[in-house]
Protein backbone atom coordinates (compact mmCIF):
# COMPACT_ATOMS: atom_id res chain seq x y z
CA UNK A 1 -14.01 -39.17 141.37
CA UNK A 2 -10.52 -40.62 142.16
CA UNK A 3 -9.37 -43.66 139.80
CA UNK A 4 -8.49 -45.39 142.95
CA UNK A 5 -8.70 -45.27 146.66
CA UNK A 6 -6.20 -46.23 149.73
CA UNK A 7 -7.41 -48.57 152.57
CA UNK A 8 -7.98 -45.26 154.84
CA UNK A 9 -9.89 -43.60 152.42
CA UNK A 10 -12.21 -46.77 152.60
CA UNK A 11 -12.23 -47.01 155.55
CA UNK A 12 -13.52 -43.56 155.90
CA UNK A 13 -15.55 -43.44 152.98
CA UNK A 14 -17.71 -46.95 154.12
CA UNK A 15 -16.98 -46.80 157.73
CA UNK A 16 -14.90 -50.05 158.20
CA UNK A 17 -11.87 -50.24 160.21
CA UNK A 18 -8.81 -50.11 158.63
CA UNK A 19 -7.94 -53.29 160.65
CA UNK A 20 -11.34 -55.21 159.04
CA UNK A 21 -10.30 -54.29 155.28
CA UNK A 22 -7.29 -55.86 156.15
CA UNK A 23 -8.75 -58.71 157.58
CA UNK A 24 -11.34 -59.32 154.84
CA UNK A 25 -8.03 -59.62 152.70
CA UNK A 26 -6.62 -61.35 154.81
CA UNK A 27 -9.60 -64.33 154.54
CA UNK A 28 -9.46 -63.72 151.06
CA UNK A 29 -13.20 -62.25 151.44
CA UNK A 30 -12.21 -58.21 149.39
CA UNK A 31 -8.75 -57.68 148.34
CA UNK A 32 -7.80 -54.99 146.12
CA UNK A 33 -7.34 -54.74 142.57
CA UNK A 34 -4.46 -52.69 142.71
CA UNK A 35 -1.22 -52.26 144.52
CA UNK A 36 1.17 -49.24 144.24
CA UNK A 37 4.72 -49.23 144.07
CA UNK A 38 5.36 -49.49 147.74
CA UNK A 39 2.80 -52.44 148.24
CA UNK A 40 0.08 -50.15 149.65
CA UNK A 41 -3.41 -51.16 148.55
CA UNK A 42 -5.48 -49.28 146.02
CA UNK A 43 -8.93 -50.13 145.67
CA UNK A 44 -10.78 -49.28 142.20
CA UNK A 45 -14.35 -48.13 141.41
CA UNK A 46 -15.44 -52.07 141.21
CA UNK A 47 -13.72 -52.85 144.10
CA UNK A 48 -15.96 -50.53 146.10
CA UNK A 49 -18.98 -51.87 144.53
CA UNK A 50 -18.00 -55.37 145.70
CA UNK A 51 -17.56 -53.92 148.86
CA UNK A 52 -20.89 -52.34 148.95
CA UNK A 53 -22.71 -56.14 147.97
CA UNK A 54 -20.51 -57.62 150.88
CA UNK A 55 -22.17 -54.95 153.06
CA UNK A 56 -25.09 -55.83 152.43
CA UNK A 57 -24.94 -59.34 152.76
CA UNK A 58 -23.38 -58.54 156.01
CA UNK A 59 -26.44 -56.49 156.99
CA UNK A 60 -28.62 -59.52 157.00
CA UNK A 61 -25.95 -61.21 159.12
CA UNK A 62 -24.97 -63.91 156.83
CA UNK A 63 -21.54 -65.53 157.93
CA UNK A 64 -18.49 -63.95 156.38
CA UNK A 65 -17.98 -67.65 154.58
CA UNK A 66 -21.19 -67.82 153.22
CA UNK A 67 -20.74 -64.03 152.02
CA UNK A 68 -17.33 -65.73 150.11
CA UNK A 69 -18.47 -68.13 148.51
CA UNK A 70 -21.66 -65.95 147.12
CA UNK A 71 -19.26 -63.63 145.58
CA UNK A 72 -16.39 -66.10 144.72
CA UNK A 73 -18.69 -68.50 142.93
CA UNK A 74 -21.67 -65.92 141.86
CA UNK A 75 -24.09 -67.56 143.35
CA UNK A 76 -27.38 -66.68 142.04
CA UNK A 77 -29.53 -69.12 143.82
CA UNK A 78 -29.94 -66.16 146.60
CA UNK A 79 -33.58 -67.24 147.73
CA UNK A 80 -32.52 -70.42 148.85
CA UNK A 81 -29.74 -68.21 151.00
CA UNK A 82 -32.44 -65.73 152.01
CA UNK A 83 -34.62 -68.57 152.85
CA UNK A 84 -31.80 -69.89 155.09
CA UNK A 85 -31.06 -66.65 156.81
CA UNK A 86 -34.86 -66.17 157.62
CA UNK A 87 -34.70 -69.55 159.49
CA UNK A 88 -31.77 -68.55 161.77
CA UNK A 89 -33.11 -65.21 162.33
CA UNK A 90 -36.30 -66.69 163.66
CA UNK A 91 -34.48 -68.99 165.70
CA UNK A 92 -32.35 -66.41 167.25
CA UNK A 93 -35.88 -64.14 167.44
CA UNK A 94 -37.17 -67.14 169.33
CA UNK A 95 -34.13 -67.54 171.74
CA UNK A 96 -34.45 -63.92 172.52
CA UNK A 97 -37.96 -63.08 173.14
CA UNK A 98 -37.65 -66.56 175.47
CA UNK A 99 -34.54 -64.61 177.38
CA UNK A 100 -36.94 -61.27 177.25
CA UNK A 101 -39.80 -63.15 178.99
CA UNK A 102 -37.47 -64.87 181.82
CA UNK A 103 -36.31 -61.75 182.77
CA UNK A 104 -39.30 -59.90 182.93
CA UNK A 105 -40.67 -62.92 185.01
CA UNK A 106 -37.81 -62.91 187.15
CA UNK A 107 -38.55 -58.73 187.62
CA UNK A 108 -41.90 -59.47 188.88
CA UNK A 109 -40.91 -62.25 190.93
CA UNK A 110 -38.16 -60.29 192.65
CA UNK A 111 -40.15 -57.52 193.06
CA UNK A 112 -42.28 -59.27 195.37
CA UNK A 113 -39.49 -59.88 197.83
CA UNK A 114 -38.40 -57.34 200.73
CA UNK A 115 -35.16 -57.73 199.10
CA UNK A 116 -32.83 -60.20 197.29
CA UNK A 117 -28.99 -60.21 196.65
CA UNK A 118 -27.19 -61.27 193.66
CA UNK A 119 -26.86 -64.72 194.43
CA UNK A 120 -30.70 -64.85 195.04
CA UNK A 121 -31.62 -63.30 191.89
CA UNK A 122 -29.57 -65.88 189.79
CA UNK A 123 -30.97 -68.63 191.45
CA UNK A 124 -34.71 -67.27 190.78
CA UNK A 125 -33.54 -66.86 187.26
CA UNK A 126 -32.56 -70.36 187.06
CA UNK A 127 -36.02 -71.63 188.63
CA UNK A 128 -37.47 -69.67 186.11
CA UNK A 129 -35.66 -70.97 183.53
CA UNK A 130 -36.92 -74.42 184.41
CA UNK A 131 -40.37 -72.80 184.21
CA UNK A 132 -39.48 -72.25 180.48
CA UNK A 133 -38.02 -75.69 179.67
CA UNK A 134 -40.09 -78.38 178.55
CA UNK A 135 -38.75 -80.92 181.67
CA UNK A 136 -40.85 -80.04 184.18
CA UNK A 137 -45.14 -80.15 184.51
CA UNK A 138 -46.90 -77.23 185.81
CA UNK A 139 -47.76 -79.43 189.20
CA UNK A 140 -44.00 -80.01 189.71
CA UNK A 141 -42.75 -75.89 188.94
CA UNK A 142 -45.53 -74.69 191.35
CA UNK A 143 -43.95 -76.64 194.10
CA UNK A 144 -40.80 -75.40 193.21
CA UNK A 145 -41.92 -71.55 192.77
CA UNK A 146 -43.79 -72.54 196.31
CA UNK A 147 -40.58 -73.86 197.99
CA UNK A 148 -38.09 -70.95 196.72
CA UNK A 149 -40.49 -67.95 197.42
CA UNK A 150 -41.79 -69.11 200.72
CA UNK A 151 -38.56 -71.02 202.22
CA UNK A 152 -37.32 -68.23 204.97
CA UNK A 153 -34.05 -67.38 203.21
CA UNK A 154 -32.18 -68.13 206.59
CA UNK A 155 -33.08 -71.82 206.15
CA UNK A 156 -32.95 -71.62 201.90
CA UNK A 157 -29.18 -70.55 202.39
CA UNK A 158 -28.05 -72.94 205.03
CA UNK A 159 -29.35 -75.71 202.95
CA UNK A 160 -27.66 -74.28 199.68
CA UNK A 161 -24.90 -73.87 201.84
CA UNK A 162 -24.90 -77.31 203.10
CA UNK A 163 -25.83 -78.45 199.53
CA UNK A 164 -22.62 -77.50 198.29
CA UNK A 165 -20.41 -78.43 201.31
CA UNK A 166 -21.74 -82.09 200.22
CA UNK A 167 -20.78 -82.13 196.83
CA UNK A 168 -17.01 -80.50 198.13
CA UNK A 169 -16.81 -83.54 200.61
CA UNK A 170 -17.72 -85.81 197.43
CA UNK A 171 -15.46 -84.37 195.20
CA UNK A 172 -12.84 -84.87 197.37
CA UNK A 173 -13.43 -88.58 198.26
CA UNK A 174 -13.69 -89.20 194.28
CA UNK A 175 -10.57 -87.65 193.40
CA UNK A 176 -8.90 -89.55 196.23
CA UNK A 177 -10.10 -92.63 194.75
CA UNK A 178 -12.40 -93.47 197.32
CA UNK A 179 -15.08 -96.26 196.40
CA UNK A 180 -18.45 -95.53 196.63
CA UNK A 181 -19.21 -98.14 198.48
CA UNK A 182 -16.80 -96.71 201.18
CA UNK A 183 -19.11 -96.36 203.96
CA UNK A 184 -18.10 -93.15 204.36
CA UNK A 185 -19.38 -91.81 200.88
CA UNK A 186 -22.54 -93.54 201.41
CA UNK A 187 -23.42 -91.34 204.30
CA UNK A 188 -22.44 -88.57 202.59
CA UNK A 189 -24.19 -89.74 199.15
CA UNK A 190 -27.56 -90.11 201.40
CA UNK A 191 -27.21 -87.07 203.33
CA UNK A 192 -26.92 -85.49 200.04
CA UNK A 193 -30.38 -87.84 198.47
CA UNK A 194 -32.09 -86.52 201.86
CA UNK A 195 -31.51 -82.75 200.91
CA UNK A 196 -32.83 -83.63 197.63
CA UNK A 197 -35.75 -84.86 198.80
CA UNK A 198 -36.06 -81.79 201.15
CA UNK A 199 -35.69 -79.39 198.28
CA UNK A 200 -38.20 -81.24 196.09
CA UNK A 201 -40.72 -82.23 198.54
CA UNK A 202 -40.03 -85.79 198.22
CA UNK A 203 -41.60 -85.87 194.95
CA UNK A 204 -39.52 -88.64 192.53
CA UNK A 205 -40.54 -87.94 189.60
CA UNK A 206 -39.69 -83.72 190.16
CA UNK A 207 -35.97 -85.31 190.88
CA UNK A 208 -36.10 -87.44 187.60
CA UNK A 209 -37.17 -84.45 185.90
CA UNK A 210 -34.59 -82.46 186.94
CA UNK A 211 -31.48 -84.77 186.45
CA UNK A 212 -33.08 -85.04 183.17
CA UNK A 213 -33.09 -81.01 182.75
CA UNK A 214 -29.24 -80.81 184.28
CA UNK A 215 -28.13 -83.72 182.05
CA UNK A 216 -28.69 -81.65 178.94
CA UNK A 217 -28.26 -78.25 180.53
CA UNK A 218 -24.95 -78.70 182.49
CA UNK A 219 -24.23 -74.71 183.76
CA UNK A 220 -26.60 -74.89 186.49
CA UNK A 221 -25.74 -77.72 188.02
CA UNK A 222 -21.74 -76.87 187.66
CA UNK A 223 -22.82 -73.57 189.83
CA UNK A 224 -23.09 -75.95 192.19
CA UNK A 225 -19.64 -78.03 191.20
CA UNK A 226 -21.79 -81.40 190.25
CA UNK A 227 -21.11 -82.57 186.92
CA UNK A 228 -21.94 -85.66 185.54
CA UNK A 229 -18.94 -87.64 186.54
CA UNK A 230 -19.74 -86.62 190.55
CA UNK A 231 -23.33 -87.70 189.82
CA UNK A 232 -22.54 -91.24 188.33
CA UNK A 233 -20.60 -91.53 191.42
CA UNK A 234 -23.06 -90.43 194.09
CA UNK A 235 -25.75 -92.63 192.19
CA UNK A 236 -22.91 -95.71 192.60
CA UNK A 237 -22.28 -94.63 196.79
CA UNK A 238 -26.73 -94.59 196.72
CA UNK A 239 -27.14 -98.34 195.30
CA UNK A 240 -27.89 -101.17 197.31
């Protein structure tokens, strides 16, 4: 066994990157022990045991920092760590297994079309994404699931279409300063309420529902280009 080993020897040896010993250095997470003459590192015998604990940590994804300060500080309260780990693994478990049963939903559901583009598919993701959030009641996602899956898609994409050449003609008006109380962002603010209604059956509390989904899950809504400052100003052009 050699009294010391070179960063590419382990590298090869533990199958890191030469680039992440030197970054782990670099964070002051594993440096070596030894330097030679030139300034190359040499790692010793307890270097590569350190190296081995760091692995391990590593392979039950703790954070690089909270691998530091274990080994910096010797921390031997490790349950409490383990218990902490456990939690975010289960969270992350949780996160996934939702994702996994979206997009087996979303398989079945698109499956039952003739056929579907991209576009289509993402927006029967996101409906069945609402499906999974806790904004909506059953009564209120079956009239949605009714209303995507049996609009023709002729008529669903003109009134996308037209949704978004709405919010464009808002956008505009609000970045030229127009009021909202310029009658001409009031008809466009209640053309807009109208398509709303349209797309939700009427139903006010399925539109309260879903500013209240969009309001803390932003992405779908910006698909469309309405974020929060457009929709203060379209509920402004709307009052009396």
């Amino acid at each position: 066994m050699p009294d010391y080993w070179s960063t590419g020897q382990l590298a090869a040896l533990t199958g890191l990157s030469i680039r992440t010993l030197r970054y782990y250095d670099q964070i002051g997470l594993f440096s070596p022990s030894l330097y030679s003459e030139a300034g190359h590192r040499r790692y010793t015998s307890e270097d590569m045991q350190m190296l081995l604990q760091i692995l391990v940590l590593k392979r039950m994804y703790l954070p690089l920092e909270e691998i530091k300060e274990i080994i910096q500080t010797h921390n031997e309260n490790l349950l409490d760590t383990l218990d902490q780990q456990i939690s975010r693994v289960k969270a992350e478990l949780a996160v996934q297994e939702k994702l996994l049963s979206q997009l087996e939903y979303t398989k079945q559901e698109a499956a039952k079309m003739e056929t579907i583009s991209f576009q289509e598919l993402t927006s029967l993701f996101e409906l069945i994404r609402l499906n999974r959030s806790d904004y909506f009641t059953n009564k209120q996602l079956d009239k949605m699931r009714e209303h995507y899956l049996h609009t023709g898609k002729k008529a669903y994409k003109q009134g996308e279409k037209r949704f978004k050449e709405l919010l464009g003609a808002l956008k505009d008006k609000h970045e030229d300063g127009v009021s909202p109380q310029d009658p001409s962002v009031q008809s466009l603010a209640e053309e807009w309420q109208e398509l709303m209604d349209t797309f939700s059956g009427g139903n006010k509390d399925l539109i309260e529902s879903a500013e209240k989904f969009y309001a803390k899950n932003p992405q779908p809504a910006l698909h469309f280009g309405l974020d929060s400052v457009l929709y203060r100003y379209i509920q402004a052009a709307l009052e009396e």
